[in-house]
Protein backbone atom coordinates (compact mmCIF):
# COMPACT_ATOMS: atom_id res chain seq x y z
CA UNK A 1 104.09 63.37 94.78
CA UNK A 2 106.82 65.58 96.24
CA UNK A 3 108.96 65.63 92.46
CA UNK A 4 105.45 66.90 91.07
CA UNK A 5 104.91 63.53 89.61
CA UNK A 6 101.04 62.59 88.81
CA UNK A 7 101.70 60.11 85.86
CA UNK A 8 103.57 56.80 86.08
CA UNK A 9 103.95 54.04 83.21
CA UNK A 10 104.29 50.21 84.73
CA UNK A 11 104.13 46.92 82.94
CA UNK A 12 100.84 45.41 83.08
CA UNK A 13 102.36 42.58 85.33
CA UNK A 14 102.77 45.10 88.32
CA UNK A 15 99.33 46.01 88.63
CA UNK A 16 98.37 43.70 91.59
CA UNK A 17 101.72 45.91 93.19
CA UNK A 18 99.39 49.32 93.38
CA UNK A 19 97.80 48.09 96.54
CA UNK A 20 101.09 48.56 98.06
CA UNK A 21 100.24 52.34 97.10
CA UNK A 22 98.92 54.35 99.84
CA UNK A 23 95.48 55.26 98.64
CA UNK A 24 96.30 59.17 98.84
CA UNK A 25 98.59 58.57 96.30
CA UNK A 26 96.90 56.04 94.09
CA UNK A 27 94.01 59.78 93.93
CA UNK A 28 96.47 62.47 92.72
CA UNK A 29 98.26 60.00 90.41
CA UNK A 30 97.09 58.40 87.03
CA UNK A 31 98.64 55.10 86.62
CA UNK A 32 98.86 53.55 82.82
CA UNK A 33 99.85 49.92 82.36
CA UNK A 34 101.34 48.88 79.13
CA UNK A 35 102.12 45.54 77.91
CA UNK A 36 104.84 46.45 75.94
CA UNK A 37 107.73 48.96 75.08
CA UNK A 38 105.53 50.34 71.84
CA UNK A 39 102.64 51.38 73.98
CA UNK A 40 105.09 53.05 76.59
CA UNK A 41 106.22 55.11 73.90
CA UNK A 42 102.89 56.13 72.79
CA UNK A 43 102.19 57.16 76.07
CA UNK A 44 105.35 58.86 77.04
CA UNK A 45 106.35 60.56 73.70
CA UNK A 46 104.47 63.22 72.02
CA UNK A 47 103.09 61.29 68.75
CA UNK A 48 104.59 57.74 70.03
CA UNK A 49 106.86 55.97 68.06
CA UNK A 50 106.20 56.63 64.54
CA UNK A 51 106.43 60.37 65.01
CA UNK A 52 109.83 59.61 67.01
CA UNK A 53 111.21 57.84 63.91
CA UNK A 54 109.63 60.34 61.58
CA UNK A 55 111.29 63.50 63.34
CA UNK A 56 114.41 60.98 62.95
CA UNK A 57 114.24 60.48 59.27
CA UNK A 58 113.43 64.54 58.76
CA UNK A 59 116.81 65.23 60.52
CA UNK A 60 118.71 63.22 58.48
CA UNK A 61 117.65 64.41 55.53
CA UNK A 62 118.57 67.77 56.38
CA UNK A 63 121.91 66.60 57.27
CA UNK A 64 122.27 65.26 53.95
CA UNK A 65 120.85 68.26 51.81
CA UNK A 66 123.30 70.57 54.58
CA UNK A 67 126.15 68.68 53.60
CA UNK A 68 125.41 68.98 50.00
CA UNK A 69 124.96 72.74 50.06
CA UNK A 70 127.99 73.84 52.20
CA UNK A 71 131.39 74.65 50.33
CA UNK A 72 134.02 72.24 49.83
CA UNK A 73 136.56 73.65 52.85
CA UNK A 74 139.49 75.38 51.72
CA UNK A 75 142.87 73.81 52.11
């Protein structure tokens, strides 16, 4: 609450652990439980996953067409 937090991502197996929550906490906070690592991502990343490894694929393709267009270095 202090660090401005008011989302948290937990594995679905530590749901029974948000009664050890204080209640006033468990009101200003959204808590999303995920059952795996793909859903986390969704959650956490802007477009999940698949727009992760998209952005990653775009990069290195500008690499590539970079390398290709820059002059050979001069010796």
């Amino acid at each position: 609450r202090r660090a401005g937090i008011r989302e948290v991502i937990l594995p679905h197996q530590n749901e029974p652990d948000l009664r050890d929550i204080p209640r006033n906490l468990q009101r200003d906070m959204t808590f999303h439980f995920v059952e795996n690592l793909d859903q986390a991502l969704d959650l956490a990343l802007v477009g999940g996953l698949h727009e992760l490894e998209a952005r990653a694929k775009r990069a290195k393709r500008a690499r590539a067409r970079r390398k290709k267009t820059q002059p050979a270095a001069q010796a």
